[in-house]
N, C-alpha and C. Protein backbone atom coordinates (compact mmCIF):
# COMPACT_ATOMS: atom_id res chain seq x y z
N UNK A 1 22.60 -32.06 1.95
CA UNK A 1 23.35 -30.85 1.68
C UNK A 1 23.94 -30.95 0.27
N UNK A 2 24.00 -29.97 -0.49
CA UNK A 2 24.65 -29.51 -1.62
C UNK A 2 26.10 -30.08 -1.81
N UNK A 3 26.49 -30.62 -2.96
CA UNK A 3 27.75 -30.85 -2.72
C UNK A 3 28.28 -29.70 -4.14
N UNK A 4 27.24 -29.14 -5.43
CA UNK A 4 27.81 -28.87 -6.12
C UNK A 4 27.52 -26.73 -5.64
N UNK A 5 28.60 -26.27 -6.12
CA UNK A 5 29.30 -25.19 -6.16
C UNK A 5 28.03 -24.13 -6.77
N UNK A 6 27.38 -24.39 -7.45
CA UNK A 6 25.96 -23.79 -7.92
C UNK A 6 24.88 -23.81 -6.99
N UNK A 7 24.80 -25.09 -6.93
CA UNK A 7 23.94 -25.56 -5.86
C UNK A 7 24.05 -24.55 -4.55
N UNK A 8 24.88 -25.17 -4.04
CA UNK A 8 25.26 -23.93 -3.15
C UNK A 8 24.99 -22.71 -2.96
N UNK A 9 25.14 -21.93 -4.44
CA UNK A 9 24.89 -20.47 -4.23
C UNK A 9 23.32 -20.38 -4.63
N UNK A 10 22.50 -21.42 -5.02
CA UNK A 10 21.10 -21.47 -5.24
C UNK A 10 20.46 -21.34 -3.60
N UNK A 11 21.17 -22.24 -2.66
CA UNK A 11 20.43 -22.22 -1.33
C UNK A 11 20.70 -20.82 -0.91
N UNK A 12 21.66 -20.24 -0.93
CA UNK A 12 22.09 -18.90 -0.50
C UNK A 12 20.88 -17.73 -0.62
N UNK A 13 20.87 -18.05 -2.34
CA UNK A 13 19.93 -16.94 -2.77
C UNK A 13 18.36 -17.39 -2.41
N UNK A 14 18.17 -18.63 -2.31
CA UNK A 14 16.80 -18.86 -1.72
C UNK A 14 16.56 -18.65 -0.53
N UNK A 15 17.54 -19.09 0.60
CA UNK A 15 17.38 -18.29 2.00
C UNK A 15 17.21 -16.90 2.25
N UNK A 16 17.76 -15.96 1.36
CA UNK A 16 17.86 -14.27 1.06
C UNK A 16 16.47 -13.98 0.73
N UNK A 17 15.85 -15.04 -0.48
CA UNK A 17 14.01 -14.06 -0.89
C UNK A 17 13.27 -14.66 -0.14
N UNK A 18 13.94 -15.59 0.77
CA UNK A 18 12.53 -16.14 1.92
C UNK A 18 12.41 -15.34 2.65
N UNK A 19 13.83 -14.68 3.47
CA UNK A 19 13.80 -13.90 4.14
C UNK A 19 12.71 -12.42 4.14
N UNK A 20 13.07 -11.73 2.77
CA UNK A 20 12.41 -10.77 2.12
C UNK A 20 10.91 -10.98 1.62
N UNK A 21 10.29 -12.54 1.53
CA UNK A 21 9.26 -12.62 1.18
C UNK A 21 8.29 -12.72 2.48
N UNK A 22 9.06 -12.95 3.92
CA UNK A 22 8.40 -13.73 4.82
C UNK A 22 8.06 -11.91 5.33
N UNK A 23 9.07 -11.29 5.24
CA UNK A 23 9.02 -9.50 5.82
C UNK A 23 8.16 -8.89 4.84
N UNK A 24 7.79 -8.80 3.72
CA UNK A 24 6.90 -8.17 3.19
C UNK A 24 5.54 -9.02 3.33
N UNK A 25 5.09 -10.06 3.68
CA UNK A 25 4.08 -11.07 3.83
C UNK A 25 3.50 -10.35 5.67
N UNK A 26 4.43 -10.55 6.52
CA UNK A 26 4.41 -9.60 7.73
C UNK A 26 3.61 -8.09 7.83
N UNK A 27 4.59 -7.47 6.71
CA UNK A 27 3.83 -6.14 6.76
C UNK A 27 2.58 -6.29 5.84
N UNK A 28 2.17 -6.93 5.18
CA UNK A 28 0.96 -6.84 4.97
C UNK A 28 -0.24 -7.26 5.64
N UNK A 29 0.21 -7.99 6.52
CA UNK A 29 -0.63 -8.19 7.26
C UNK A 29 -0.85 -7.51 8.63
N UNK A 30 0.22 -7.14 9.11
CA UNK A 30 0.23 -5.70 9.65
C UNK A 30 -0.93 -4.92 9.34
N UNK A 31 -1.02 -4.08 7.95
CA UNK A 31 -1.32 -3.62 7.39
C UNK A 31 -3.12 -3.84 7.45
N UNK A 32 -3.26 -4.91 6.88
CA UNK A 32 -4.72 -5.36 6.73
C UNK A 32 -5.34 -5.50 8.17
N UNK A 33 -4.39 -5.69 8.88
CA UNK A 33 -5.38 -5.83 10.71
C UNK A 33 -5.47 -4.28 11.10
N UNK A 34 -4.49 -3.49 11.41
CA UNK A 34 -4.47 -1.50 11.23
C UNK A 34 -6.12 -1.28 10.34
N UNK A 35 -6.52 -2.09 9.02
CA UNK A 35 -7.70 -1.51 8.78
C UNK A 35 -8.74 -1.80 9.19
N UNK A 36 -8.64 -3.48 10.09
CA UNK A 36 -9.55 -3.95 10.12
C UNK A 36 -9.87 -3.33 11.63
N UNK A 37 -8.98 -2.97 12.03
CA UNK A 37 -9.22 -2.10 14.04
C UNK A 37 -9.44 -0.74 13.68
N UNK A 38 -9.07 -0.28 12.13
CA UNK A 38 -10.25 1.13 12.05
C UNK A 38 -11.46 0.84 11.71
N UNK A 39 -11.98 0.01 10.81
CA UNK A 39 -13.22 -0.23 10.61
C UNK A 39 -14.14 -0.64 11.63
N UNK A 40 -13.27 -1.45 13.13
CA UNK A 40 -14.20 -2.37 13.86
C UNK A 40 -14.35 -0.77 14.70
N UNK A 41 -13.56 0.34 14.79
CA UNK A 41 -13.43 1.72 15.79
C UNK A 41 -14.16 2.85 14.89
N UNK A 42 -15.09 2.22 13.79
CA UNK A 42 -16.10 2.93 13.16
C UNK A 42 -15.04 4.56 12.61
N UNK A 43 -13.54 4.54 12.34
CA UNK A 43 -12.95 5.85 12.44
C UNK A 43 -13.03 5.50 10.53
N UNK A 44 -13.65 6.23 9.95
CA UNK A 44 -14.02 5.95 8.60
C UNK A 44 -12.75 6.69 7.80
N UNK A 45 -12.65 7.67 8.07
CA UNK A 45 -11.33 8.41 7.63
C UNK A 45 -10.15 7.93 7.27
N UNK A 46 -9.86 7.38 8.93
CA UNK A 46 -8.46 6.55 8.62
C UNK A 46 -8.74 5.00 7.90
N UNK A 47 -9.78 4.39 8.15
CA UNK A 47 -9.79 2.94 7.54
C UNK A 47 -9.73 3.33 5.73
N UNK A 48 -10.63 4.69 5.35
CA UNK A 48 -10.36 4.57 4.08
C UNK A 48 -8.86 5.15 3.64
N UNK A 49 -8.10 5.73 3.97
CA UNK A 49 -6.69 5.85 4.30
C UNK A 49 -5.59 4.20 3.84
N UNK A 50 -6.00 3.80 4.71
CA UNK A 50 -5.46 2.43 5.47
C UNK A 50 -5.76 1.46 4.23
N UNK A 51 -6.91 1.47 3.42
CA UNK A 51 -7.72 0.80 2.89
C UNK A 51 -6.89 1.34 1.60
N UNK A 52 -6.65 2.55 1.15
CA UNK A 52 -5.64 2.84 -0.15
C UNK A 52 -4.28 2.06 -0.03
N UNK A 53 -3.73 2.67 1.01
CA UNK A 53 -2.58 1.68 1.44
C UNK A 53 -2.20 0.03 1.35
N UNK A 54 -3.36 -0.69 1.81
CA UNK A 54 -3.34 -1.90 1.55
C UNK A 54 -3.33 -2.75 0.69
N UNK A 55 -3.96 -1.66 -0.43
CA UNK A 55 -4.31 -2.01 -1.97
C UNK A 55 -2.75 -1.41 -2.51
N UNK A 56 -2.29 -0.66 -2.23
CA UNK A 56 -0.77 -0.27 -2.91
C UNK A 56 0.09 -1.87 -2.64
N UNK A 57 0.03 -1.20 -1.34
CA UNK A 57 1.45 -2.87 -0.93
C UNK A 57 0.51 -4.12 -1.47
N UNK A 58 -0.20 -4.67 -1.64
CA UNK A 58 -0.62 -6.21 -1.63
C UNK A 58 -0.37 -6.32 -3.22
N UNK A 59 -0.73 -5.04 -4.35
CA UNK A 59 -0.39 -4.77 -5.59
C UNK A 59 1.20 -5.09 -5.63
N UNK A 60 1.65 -4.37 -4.98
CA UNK A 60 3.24 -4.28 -5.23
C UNK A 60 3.78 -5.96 -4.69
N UNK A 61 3.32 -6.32 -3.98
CA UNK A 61 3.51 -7.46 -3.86
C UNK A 61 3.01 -8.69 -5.19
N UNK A 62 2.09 -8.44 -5.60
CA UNK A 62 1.94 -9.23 -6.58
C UNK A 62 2.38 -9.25 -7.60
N UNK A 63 2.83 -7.84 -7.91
CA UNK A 63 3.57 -7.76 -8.93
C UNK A 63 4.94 -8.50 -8.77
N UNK A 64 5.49 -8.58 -8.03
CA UNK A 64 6.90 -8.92 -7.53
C UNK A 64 6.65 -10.34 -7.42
N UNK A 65 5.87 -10.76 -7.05
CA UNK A 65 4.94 -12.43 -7.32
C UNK A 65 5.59 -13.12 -5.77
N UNK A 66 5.22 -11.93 -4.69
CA UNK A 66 5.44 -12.27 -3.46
C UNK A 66 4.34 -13.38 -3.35
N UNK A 67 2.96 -12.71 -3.77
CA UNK A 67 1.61 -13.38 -3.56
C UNK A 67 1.03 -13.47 -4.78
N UNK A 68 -0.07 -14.10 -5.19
CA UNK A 68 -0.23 -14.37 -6.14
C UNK A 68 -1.27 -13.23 -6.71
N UNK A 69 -1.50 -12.59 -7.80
CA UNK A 69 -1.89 -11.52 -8.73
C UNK A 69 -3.77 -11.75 -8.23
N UNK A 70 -4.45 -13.22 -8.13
CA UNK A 70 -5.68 -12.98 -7.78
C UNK A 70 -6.06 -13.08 -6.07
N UNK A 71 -4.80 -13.38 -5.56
CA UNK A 71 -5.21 -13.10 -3.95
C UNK A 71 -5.21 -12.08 -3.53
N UNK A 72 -4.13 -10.86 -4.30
CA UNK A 72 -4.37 -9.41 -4.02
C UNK A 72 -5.54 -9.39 -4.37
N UNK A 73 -5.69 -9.46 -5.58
CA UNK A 73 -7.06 -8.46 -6.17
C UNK A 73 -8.13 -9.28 -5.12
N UNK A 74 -8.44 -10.22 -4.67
CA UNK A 74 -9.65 -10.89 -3.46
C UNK A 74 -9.34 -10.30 -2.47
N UNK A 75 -8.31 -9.89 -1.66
CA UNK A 75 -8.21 -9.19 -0.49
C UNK A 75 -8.72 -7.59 -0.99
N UNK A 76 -8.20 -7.45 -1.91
CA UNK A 76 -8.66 -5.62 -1.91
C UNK A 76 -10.04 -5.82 -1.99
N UNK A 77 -10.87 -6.40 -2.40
CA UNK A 77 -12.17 -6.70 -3.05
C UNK A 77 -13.26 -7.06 -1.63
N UNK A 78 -12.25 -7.53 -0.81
CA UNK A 78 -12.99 -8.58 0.59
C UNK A 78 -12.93 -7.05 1.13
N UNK A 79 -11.89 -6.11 1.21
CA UNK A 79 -11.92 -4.96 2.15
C UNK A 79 -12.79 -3.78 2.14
N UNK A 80 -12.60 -3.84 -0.04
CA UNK A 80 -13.61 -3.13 -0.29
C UNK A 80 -15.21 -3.29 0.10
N UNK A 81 -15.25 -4.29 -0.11
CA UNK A 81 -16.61 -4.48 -0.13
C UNK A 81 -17.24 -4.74 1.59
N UNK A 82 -16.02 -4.61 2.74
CA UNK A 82 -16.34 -4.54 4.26
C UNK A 82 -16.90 -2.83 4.44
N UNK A 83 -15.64 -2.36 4.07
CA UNK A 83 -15.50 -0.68 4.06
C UNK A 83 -16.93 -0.58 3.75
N UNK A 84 -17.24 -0.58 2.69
CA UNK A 84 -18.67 0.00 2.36
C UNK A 84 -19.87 -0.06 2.30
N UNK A 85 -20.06 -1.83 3.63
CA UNK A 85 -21.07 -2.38 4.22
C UNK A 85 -21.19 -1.44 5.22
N UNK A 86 -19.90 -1.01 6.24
CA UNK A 86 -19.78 -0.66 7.48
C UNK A 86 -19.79 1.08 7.16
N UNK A 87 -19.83 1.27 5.89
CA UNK A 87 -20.34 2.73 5.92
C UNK A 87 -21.87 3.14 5.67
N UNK A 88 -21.84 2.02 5.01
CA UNK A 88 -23.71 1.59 4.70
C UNK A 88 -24.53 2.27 6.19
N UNK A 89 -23.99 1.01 6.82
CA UNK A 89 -24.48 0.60 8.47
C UNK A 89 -24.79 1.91 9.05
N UNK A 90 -23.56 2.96 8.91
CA UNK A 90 -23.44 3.76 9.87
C UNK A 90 -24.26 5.04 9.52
């Protein structure tokens, strides 16, 4: 444990963006399974919907350096490129 007075308010504020990093890490993944149960329910509409969306938050997240700047851009890229196998298909 901390004995100095800084210190202290360092654990504070690190317990606070874990908190906030672990809840936006949550909803994105939320997020990415919602597209992946429209794509597997062939509903093309909403997955490409879902599929804008996912690319907003995982962006906004990287920017904020929740996640890192090339794991967004590989997840949008992995979704993109599902989306438009499974529209191929159909």
């Amino acid at each position: 444990m901390a004995n100095i007075k800084s210190a202290k308010k360092r654990i504070n504020v690190i317990n606070k963006k874990t908190l906030v990093n672990r809840r936006v890490k949550n909803n994105l993944k939320a997020i990415i399974k919602n597209f992946n149960k429209a794509l597997a329910a062939k509903d093309f509409d909403a997955a490409k919907e879902k599929l804008g969306l996912a690319e907003k938050k995982l962006m906004q997240a990287a920017a904020k350096k929740t996640i890192h700047k090339n794991a967004a851009s590989r997840k949008v890229s992995r979704m993109t490129k599902a989306f438009n196998k499974a529209k191929a298909e159909e």
